[in-house]
C-alpha atoms as a PDB file:
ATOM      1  CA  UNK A   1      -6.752  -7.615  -1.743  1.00  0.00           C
ATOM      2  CA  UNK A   2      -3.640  -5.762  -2.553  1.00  0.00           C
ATOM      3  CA  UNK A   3      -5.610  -2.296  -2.592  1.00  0.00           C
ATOM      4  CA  UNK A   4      -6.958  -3.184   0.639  1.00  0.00           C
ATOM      5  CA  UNK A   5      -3.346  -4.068   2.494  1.00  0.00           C
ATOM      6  CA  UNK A   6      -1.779  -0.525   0.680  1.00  0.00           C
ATOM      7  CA  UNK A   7      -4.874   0.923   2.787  1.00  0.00           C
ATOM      8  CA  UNK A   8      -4.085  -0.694   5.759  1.00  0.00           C
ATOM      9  CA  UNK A   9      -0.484  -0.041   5.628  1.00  0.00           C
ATOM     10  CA  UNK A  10      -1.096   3.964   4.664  1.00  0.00           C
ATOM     11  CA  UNK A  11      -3.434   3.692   7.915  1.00  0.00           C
ATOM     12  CA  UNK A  12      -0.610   2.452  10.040  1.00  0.00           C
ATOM     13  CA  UNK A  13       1.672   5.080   9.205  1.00  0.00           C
ATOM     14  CA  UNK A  14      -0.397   7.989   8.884  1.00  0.00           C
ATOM     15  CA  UNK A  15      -1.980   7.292  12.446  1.00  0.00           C
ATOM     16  CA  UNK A  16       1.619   6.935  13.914  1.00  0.00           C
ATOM     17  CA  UNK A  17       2.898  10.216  12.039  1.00  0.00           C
ATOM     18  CA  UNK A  18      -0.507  12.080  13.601  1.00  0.00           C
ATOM     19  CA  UNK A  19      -0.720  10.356  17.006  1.00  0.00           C
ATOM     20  CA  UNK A  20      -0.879  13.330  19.464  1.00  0.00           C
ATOM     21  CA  UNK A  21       2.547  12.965  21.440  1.00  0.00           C
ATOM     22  CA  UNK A  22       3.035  16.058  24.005  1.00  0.00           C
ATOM     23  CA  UNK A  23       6.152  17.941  22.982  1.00  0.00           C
ATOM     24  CA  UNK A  24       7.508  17.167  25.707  1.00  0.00           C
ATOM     25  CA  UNK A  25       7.424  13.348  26.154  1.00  0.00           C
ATOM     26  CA  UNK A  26       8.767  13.531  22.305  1.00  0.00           C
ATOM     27  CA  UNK A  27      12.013  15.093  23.435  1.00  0.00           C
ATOM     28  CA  UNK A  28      12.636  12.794  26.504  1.00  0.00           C
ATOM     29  CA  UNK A  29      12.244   9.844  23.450  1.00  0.00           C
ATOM     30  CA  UNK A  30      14.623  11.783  21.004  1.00  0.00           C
ATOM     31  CA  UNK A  31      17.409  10.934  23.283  1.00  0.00           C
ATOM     32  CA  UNK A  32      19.663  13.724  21.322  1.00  0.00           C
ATOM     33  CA  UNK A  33      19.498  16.309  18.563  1.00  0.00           C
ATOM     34  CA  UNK A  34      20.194  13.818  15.740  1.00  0.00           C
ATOM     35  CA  UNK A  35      17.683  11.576  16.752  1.00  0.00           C
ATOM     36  CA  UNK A  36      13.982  10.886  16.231  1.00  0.00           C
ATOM     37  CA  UNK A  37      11.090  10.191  14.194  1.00  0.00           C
ATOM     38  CA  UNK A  38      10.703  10.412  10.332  1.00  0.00           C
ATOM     39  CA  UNK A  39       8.972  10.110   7.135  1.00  0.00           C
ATOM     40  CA  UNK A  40       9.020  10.221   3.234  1.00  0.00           C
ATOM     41  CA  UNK A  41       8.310   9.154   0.253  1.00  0.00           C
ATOM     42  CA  UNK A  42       9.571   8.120  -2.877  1.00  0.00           C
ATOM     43  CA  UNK A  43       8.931   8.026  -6.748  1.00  0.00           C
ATOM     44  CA  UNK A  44      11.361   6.269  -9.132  1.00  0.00           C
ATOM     45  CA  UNK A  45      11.786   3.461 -11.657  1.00  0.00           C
ATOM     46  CA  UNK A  46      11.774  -0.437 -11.092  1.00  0.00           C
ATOM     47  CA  UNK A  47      13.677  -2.789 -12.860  1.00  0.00           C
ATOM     48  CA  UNK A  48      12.699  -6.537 -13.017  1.00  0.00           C
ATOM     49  CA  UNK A  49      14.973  -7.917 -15.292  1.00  0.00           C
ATOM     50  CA  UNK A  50      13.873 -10.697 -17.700  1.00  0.00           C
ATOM     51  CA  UNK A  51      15.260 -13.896 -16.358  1.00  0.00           C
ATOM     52  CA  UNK A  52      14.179 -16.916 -17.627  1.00  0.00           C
ATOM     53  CA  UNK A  53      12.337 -16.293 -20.502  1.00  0.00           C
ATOM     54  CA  UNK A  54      12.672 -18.236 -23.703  1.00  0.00           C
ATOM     55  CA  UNK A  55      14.834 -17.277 -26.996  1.00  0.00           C
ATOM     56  CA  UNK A  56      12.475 -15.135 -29.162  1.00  0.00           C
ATOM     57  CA  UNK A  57      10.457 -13.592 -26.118  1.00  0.00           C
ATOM     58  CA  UNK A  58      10.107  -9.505 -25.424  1.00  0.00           C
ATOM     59  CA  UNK A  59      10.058  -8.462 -22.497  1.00  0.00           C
ATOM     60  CA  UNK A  60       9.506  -4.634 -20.435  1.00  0.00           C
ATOM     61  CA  UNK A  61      11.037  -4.784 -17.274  1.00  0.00           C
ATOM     62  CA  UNK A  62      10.617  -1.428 -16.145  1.00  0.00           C
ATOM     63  CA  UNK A  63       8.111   0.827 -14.622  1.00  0.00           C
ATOM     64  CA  UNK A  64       7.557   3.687 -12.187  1.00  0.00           C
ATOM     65  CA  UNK A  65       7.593   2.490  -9.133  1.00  0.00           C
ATOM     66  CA  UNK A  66       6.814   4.066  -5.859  1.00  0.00           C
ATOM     67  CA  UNK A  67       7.833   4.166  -2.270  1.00  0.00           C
ATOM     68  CA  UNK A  68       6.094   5.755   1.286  1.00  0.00           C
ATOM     69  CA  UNK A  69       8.658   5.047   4.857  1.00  0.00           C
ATOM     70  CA  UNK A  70       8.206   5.745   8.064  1.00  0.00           C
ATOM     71  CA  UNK A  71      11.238   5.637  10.606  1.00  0.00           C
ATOM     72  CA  UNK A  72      13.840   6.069  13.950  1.00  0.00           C
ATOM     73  CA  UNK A  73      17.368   7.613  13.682  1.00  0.00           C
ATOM     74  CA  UNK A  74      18.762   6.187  16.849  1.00  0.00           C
ATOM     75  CA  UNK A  75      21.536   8.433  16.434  1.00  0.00           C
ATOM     76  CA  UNK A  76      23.373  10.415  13.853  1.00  0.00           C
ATOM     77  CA  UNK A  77      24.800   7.056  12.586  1.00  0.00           C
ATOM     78  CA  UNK A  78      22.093   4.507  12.776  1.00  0.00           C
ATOM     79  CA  UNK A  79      18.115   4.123  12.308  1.00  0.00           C
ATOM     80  CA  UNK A  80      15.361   1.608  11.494  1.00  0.00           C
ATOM     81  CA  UNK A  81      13.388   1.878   8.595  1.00  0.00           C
ATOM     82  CA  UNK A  82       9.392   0.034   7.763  1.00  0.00           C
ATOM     83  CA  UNK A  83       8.403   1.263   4.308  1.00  0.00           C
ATOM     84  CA  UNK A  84       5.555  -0.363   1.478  1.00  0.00           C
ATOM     85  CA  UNK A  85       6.891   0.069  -2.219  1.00  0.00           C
ATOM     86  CA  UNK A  86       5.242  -0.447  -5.424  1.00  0.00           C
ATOM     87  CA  UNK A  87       6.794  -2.002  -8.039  1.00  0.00           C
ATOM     88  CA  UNK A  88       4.591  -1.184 -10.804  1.00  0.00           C
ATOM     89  CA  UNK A  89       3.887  -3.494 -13.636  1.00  0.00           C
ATOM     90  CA  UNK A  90       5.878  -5.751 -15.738  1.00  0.00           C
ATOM     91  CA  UNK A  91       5.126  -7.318 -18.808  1.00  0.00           C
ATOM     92  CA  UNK A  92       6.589 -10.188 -21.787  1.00  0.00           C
ATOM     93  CA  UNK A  93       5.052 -11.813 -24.823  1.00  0.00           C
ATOM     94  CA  UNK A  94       5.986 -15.125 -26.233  1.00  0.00           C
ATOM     95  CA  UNK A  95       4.427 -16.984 -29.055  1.00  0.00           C
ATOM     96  CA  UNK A  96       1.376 -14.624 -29.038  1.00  0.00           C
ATOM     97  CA  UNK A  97       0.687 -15.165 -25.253  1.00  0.00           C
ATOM     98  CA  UNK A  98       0.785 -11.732 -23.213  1.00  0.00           C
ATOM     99  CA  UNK A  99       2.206 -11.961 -19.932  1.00  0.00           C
ATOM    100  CA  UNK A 100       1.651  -9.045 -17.073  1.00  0.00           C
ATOM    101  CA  UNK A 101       3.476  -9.071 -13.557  1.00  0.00           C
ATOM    102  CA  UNK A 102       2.341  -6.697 -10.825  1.00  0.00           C
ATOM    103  CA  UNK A 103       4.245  -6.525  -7.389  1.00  0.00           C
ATOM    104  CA  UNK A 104       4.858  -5.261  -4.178  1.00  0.00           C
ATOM    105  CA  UNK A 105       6.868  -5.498  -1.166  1.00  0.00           C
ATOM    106  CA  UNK A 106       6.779  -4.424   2.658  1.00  0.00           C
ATOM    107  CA  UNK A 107      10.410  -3.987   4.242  1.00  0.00           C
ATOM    108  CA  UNK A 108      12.227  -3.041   7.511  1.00  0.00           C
ATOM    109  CA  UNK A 109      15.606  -2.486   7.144  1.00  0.00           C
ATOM    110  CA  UNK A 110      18.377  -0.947   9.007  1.00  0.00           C
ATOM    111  CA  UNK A 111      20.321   2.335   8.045  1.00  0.00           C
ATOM    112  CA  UNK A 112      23.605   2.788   8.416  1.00  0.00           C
ATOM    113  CA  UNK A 113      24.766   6.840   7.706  1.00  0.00           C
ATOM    114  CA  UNK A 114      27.776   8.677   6.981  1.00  0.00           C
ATOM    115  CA  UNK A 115      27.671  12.061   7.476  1.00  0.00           C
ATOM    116  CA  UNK A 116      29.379  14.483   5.114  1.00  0.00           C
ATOM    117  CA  UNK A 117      30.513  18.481   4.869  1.00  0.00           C
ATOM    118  CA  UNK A 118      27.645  20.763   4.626  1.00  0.00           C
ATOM    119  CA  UNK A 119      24.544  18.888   5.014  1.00  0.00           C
ATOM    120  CA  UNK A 120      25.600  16.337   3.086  1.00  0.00           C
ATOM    121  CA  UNK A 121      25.602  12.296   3.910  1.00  0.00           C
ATOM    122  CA  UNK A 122      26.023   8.770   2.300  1.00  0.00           C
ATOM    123  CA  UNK A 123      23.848   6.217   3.910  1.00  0.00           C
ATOM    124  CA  UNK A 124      23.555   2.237   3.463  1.00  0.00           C
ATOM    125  CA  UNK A 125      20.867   0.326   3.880  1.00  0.00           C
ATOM    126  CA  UNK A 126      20.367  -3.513   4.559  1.00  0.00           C
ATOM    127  CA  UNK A 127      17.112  -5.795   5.953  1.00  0.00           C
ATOM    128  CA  UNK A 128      14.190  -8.250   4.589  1.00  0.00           C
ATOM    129  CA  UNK A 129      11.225  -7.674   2.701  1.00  0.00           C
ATOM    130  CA  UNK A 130       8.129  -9.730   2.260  1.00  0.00           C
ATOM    131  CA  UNK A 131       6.615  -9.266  -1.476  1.00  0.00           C
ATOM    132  CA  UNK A 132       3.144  -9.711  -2.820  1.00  0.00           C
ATOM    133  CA  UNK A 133       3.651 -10.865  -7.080  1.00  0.00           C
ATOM    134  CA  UNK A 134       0.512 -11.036  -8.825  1.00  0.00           C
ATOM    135  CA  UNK A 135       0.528 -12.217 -12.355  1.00  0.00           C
ATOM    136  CA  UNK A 136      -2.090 -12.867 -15.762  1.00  0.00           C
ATOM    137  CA  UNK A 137      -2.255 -13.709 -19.293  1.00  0.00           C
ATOM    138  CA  UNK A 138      -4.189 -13.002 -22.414  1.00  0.00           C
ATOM    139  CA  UNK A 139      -5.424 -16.407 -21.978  1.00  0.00           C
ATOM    140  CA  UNK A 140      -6.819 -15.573 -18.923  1.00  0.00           C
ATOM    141  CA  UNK A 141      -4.705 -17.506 -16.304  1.00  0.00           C
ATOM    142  CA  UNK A 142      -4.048 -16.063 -12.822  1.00  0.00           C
ATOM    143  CA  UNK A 143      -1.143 -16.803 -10.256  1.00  0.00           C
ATOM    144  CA  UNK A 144       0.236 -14.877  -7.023  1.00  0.00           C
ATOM    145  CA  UNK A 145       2.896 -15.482  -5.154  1.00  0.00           C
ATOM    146  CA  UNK A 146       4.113 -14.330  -1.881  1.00  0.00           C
ATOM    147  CA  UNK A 147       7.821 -14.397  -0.438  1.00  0.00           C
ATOM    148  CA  UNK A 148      10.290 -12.836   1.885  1.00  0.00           C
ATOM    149  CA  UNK A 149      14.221 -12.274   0.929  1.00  0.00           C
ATOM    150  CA  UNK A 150      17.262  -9.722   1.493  1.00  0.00           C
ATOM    151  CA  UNK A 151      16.924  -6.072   0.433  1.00  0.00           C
ATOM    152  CA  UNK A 152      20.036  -3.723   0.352  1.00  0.00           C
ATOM    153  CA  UNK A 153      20.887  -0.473  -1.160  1.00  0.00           C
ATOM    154  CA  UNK A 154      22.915   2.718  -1.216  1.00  0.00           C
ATOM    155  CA  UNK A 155      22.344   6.457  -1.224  1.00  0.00           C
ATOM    156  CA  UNK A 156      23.318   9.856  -0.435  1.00  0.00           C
ATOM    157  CA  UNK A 157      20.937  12.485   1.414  1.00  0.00           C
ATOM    158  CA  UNK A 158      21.362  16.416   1.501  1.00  0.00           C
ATOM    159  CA  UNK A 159      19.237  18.111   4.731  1.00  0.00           C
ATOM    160  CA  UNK A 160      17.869  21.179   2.945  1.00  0.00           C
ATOM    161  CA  UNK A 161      17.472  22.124   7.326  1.00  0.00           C
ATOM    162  CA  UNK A 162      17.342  19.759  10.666  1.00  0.00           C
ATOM    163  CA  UNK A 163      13.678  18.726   9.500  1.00  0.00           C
ATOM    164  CA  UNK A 164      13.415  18.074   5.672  1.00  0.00           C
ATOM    165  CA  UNK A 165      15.803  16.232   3.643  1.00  0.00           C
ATOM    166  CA  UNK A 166      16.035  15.102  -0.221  1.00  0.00           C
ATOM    167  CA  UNK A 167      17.390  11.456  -0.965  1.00  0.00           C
ATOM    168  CA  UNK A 168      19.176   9.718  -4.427  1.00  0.00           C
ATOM    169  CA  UNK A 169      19.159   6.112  -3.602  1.00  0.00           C
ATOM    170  CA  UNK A 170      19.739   2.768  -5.283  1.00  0.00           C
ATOM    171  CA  UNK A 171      17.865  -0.631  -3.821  1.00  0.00           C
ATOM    172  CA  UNK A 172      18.209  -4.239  -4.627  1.00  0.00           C
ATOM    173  CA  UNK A 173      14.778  -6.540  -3.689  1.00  0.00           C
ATOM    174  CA  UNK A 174      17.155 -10.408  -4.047  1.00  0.00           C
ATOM    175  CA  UNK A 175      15.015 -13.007  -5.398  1.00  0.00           C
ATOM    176  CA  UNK A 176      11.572 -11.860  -5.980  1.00  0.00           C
ATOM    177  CA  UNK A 177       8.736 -14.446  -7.157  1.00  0.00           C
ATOM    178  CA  UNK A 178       8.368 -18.221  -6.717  1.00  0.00           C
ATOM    179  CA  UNK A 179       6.054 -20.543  -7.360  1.00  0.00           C
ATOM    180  CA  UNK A 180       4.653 -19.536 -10.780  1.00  0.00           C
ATOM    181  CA  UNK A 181       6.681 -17.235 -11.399  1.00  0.00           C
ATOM    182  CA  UNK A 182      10.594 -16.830 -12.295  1.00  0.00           C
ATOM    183  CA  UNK A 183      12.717 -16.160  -8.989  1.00  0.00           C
ATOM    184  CA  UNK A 184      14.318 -12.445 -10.240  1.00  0.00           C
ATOM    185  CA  UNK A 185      15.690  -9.553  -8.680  1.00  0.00           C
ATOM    186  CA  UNK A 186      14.411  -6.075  -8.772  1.00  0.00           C
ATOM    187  CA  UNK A 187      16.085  -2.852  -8.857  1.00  0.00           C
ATOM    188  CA  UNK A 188      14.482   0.591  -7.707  1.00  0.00           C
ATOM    189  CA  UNK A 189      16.514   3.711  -8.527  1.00  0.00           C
ATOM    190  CA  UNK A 190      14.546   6.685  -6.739  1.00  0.00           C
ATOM    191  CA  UNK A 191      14.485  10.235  -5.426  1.00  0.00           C
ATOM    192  CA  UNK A 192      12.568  10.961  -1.772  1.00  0.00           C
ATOM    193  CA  UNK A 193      12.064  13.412   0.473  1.00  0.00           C
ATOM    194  CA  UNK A 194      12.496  13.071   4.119  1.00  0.00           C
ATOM    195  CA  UNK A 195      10.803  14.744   6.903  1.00  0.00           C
ATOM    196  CA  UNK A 196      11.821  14.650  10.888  1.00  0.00           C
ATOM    197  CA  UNK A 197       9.635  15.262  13.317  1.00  0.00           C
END
């Protein structure tokens, strides 16, 4: 299931990012020089935390995590963002019993920018997400859990030229999990690329 909807999602984006717009008609959409389409990726490390587990547990909350985006700059100020990011894998032991956490979350968030001297800017960003947790244990339960909360984070960018850009960024999933699992928030420092179309 969760291989299947990082398909479907990669499908999405890679058929908007290829769909055969005239040159032309792209332009008239643009609206401006700073505006239009783009897309990136991601690779960085996730940090779950290890709330709620008992005195005497270990826990690793961390992991390489991963990010693809596609989006609009509106303007040299503003743009929406849709991206999928994977979390990775995190994992605790208590009292012999092994405990494994996988998750993932889609997001669309809005992106605030700043722009700086010499290709430089410092952007904010701020929307939902809707994550996917899957969890097991060496005992052989299973639980997943699905829910939607507040995403924010903060970065600066450096355009390399008007079409390709590299990104440092810092992002904040609020409140991941539910159900079977403990409500936790997950961090994602990262570096990207960006490219505009």
């Amino acid at each position: 299931m969760l291989n299947a909807r990082k398909a479907a999602f990669a499908a999405l984006l890679g058929g908007v990012l290829t769909t055969g717009w005239s040159s032309a008609a792209l332009a008239q959409m643009r609206g401006g020089p700073d505006s239009g389409f783009y897309a990136g990726a991601a690779i960085g490390q996730s940090d779950a935390g290890c709330k709620g587990l008992p005195s005497g547990a270990t826990c690793d909350p961390k992991d390489t995590a991963w990010r693809i985006l596609g989006g609009w700059q509106l303007n040299r100020h503003f743009g929406a963002e849709i991206a999928y990011t994977d979390f990775g894998e995190f994992s605790a032991s208590f009292a012999g019993v092994d405990q494994k956490i996988e998750a993932n979350a889609f997001e669309l968030v809005g992106v605030g920018t700043y722009p700086l001297a010499e290709g430089f800017s410092l952007y904010g960003k701020l929307g939902l997400y809707r994550a996917d947790s899957e969890g097991s244990t060496s005992l052989g339960d299973s639980a997943s859990e699905t829910n939607t909360g507040l995403t924010f984070g903060i970065g600066g960018r450096y355009d390399f030229n008007r079409n390709f850009g590299l990104r440092v960024e810092w992002q904040r999933y609020s409140d991941v999990g539910g159900g079977e699992f403990e409500k936790d928030d997950i961090d994602m420092l990262s570096v990207g690329v960006i490219w505009k179309f």
